[in-house]
Protein backbone atom coordinates (compact mmCIF):
# COMPACT_ATOMS: atom_id res chain seq x y z
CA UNK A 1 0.00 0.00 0.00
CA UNK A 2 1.50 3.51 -1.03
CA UNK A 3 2.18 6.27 1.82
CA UNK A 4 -0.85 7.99 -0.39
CA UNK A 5 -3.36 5.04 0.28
CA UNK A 6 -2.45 4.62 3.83
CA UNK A 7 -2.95 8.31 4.13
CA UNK A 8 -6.53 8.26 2.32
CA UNK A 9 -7.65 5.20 5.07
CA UNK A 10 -6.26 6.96 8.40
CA UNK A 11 -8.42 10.28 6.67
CA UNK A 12 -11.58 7.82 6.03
CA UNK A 13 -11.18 5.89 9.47
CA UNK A 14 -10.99 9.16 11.13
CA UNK A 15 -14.34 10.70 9.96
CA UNK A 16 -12.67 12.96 6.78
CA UNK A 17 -12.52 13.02 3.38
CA UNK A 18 -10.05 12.71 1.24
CA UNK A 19 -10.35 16.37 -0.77
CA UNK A 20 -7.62 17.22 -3.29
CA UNK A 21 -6.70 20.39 -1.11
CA UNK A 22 -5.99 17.96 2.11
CA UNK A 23 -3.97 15.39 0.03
CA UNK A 24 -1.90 18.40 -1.65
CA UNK A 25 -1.61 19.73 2.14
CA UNK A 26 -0.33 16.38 3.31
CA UNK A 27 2.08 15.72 0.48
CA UNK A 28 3.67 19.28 1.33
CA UNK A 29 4.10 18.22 4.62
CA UNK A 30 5.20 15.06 4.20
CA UNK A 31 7.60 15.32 1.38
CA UNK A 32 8.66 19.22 3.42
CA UNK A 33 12.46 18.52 4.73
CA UNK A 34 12.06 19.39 7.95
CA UNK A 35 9.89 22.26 10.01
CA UNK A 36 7.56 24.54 7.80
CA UNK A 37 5.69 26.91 8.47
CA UNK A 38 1.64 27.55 7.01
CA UNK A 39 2.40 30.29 4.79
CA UNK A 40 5.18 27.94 3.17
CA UNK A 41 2.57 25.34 2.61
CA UNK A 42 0.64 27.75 1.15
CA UNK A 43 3.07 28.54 -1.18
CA UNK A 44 3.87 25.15 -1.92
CA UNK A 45 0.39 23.66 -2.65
CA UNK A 46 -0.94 27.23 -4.52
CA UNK A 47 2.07 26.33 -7.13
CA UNK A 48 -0.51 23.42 -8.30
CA UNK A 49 -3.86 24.83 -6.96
CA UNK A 50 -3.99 28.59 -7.17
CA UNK A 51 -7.95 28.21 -5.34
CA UNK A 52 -6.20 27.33 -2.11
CA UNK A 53 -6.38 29.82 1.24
CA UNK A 54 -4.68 29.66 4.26
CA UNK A 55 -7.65 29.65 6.45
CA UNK A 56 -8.06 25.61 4.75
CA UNK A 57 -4.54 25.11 5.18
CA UNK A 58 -4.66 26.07 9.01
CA UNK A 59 -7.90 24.02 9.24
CA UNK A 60 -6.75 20.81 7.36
CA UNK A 61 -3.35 21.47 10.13
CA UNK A 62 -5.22 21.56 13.28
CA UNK A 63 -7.30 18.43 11.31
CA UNK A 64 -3.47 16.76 11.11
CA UNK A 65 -2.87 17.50 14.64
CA UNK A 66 -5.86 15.82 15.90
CA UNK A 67 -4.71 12.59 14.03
CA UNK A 68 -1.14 12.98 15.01
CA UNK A 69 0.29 12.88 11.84
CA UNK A 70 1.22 16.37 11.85
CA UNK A 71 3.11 18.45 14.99
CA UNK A 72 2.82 22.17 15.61
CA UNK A 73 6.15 23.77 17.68
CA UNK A 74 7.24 27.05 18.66
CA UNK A 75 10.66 27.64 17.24
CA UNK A 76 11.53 30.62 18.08
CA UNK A 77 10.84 33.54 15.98
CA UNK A 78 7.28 34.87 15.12
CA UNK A 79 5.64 31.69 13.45
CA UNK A 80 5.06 28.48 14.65
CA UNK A 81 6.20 25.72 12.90
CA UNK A 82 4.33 22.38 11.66
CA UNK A 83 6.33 18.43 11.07
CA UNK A 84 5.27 15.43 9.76
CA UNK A 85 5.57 13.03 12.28
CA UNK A 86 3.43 10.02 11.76
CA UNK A 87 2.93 8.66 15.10
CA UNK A 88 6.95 9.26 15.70
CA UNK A 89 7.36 11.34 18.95
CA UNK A 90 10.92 13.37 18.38
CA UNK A 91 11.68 17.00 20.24
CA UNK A 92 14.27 19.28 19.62
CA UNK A 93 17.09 21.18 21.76
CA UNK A 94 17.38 25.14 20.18
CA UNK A 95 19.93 26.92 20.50
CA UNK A 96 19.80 30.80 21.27
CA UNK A 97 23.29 31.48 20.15
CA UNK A 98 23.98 29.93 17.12
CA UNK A 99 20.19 28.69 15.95
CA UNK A 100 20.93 25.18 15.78
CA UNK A 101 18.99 22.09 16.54
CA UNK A 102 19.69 19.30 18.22
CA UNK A 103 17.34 16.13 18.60
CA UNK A 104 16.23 15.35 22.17
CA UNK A 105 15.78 11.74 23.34
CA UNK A 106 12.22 10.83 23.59
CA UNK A 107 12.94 8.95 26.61
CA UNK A 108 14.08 11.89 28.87
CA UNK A 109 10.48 13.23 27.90
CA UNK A 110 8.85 10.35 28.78
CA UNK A 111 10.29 9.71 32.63
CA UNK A 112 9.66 13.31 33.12
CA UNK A 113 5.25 12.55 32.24
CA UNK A 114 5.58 9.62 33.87
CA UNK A 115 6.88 11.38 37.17
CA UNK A 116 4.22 14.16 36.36
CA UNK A 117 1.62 11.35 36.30
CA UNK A 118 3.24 10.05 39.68
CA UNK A 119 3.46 13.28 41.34
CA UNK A 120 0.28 15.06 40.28
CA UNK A 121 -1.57 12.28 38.55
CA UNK A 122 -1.75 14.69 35.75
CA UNK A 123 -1.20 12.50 32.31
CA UNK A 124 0.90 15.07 29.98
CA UNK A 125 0.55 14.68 26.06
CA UNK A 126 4.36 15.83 24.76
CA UNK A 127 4.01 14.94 21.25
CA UNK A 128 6.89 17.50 20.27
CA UNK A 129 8.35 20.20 22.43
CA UNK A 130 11.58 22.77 21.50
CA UNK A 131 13.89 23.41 24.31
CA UNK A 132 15.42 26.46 24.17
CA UNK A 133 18.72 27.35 25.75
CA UNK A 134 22.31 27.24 24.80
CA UNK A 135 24.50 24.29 22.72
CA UNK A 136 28.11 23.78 24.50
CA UNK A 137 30.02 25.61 21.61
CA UNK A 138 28.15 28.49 22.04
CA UNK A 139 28.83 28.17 26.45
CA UNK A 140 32.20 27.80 25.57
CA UNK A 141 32.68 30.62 23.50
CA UNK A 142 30.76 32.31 26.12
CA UNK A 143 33.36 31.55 28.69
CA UNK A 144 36.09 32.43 26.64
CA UNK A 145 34.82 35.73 26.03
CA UNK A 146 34.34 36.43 29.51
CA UNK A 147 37.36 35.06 30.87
């Protein structure tokens, strides 16, 4: 079954349809090489369907997010920032110095809700989370500087 079928049954399974505008949405997403934002898959999908707005592309998003297929993060700046992720919980360490990202561990995230849960019996949902701070070549330079 192609990544386009499977897409079409999790759509049908879920309640939605299958529109052209959510399956050119999707494929932006999904073929997008990292974070994106909604005005770039605006852009993207208006290249093949000039009809498209980007109140349906925020819509068909927070449609994704529901389904967790699609994550929305804060990464820094003024936008926030949509991923494919499938089902596939990942975070990210951002840098304030030098704007780089770093993967975090899933795991870390996961003893921290389950010591939430333990401590507050509160169940946390951390799909995908962007902690900011600073890498260790930008500390170091840091030090040197002030040294």
């Amino acid at each position: 079954m192609s990544c386009e079928d499977q897409i079409i049954e999790r759509l049908k399974e879920s309640g939605h349809r299958p529109t052209p505008q959510r399956m050119m949405i999707l494929s932006a997403l999904r073929h997008a090489p990292g974070h994106v934002t909604a005005g770039e898959v605006l852009e993207q999908v208006k290249e093949s369907y000039s009809f498209i707005d980007l109140s349906t592309v925020y819509r068909t998003l927070d449609m994704l997010k529901q389904m967790r297929l699609v994550s929305e993060t804060h990464m820094g700046g003024d936008q926030h920032t949509y991923e494919w992720i499938d089902q596939v919980r990942h975070h990210h360490l951002v840098c304030q110095g030098c704007e780089g990202v770093a993967l975090l561990d899933q795991e870390l995230l996961q003893s921290l809700g389950e010591n939430i849960l333990e401590t507050y019996g509160f169940e946390v949902d951390i799909d995908h989370l962007a902690v900011f701070g600073h890498c260790s070549s930008c500390r170091d330079s840091d030090d040197e500087g002030g040294s």
